[in-house]
Structures are given as structure tokens and as C-alpha cells.
C-alpha atoms as a PDB file:
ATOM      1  CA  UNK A   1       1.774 -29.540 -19.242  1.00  0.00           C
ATOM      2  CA  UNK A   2       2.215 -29.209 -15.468  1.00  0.00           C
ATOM      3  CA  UNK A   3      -0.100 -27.036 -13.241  1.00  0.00           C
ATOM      4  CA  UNK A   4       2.340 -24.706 -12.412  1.00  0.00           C
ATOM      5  CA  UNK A   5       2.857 -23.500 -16.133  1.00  0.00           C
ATOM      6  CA  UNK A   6      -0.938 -22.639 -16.495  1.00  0.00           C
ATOM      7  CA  UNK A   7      -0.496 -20.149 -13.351  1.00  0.00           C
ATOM      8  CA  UNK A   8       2.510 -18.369 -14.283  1.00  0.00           C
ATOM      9  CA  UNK A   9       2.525 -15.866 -16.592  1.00  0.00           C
ATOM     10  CA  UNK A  10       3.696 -16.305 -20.253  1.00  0.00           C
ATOM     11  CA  UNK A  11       6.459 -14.346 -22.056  1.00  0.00           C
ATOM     12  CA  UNK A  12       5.384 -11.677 -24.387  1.00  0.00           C
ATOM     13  CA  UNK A  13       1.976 -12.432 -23.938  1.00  0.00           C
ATOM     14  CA  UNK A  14      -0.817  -9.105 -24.515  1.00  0.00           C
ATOM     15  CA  UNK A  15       0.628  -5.780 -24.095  1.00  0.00           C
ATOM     16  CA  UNK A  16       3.517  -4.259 -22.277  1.00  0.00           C
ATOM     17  CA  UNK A  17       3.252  -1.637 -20.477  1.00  0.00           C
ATOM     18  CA  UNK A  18       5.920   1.365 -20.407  1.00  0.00           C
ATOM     19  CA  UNK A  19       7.985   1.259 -17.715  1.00  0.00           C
ATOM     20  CA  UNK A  20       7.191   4.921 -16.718  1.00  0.00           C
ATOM     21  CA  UNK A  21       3.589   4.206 -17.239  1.00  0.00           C
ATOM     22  CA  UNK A  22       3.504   1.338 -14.717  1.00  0.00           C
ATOM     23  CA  UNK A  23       5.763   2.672 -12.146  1.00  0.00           C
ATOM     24  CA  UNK A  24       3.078   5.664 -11.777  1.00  0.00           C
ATOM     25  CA  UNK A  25       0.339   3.562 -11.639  1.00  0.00           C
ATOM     26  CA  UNK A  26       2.174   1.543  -8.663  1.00  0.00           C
ATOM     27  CA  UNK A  27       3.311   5.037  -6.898  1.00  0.00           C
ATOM     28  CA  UNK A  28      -0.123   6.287  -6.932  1.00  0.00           C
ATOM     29  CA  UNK A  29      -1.530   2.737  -5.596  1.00  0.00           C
ATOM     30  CA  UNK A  30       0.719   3.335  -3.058  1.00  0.00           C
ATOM     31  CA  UNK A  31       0.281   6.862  -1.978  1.00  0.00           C
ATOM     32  CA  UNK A  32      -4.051   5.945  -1.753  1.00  0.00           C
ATOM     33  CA  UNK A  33      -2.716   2.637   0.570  1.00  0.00           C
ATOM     34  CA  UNK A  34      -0.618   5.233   2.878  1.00  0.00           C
ATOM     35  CA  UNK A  35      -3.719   7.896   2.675  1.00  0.00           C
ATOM     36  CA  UNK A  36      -5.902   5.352   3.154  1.00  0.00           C
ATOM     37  CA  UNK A  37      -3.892   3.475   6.126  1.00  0.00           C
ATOM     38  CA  UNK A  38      -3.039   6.772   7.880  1.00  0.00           C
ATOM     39  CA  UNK A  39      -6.748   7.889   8.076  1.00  0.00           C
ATOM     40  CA  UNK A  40      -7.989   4.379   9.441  1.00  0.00           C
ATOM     41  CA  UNK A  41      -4.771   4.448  12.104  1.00  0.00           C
ATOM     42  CA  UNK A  42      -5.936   8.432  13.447  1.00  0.00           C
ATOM     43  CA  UNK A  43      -9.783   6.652  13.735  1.00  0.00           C
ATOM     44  CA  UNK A  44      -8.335   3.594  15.918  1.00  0.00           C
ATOM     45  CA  UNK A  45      -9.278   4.329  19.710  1.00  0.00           C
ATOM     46  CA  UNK A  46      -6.671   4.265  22.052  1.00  0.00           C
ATOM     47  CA  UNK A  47      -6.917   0.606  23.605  1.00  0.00           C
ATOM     48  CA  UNK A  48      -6.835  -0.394  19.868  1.00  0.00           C
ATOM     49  CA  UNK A  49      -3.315   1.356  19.499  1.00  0.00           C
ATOM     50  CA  UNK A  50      -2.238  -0.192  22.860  1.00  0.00           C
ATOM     51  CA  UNK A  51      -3.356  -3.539  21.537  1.00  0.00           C
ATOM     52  CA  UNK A  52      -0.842  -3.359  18.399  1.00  0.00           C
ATOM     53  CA  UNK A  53       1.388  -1.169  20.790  1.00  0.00           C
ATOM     54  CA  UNK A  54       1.256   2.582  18.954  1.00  0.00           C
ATOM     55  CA  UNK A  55       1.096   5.029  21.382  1.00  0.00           C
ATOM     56  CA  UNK A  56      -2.210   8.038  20.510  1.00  0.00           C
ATOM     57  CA  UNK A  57       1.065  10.345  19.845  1.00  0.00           C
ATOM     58  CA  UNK A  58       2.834   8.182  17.355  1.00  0.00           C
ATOM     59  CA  UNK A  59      -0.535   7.213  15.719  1.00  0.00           C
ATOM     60  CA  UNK A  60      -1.069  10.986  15.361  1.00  0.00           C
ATOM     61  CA  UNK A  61       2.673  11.866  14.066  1.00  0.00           C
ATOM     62  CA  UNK A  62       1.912   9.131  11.292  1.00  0.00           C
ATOM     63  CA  UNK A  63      -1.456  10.093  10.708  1.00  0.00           C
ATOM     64  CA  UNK A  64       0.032  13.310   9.877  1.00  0.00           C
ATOM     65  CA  UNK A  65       2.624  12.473   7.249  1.00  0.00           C
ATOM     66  CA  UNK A  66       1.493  13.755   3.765  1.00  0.00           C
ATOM     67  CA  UNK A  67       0.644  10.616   1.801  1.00  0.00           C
ATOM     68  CA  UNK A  68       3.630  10.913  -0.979  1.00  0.00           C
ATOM     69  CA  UNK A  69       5.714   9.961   2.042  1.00  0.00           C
ATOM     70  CA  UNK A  70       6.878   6.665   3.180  1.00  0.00           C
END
């Protein structure tokens, strides 16, 4: 038995989940990741922002987004 086959998952191994189930789970993850990101970007002062080049205005039109949007 090689290394790699210990690391990668097995085949019908514990549960599955439903689809649906698990495809909410990841949409909420990723609605608190764009909350979560948007909040820290609107925080970042302004020579931050220049440093990864977002200008206070774009920072603040993405900060803005509702988090259910991409």
C-alpha cells in the first residue's frame, strides 16, 4: 500500500450526504466568507487598499454588496 492511497479518500466509505444538503452547507460557507471578507475590506485603511491597488470607492462599492452575491 502506497502513501498516496492512505490520503485519498475511499469509495463508499461513512455516510453520504444529499446532494441538496451539501450544496447548502457550501452556499452558506460561502455567503459568511463574502460577509466576512467584505467587512474586513471596508476596515482596511486607505494605504492598505493602495498597497493591493483597490481604490476607498471600490472597497466601499464591494463592501456594500449583500453577502448572497458574488
Amino acid at each position: 500500500m502506497s502513501a498516496l492511497s492512505i490520503c485519498t479518500p475511499q469509495e463508499n466509505v461513512g455516510p453520504r450526504r444529499n446532494n441538496s444538503k451539501e450544496s447548502m452547507i457550501q452556499r452558506l460557507n460561502r455567503w459568511y466568507i463574502n460577509y466576512r471578507t467584505r467587512r474586513q475590506l471596508a476596515r482596511l485603511p486607505d494605504a492598505m487598499l493602495k498597497d493591493i491597488g483597490v481604490s476607498r470607492i471600490d472597497a466601499e462599492q464591494e463592501a456594500s454588496k449583500a453577502f448572497w452575491k458574488d
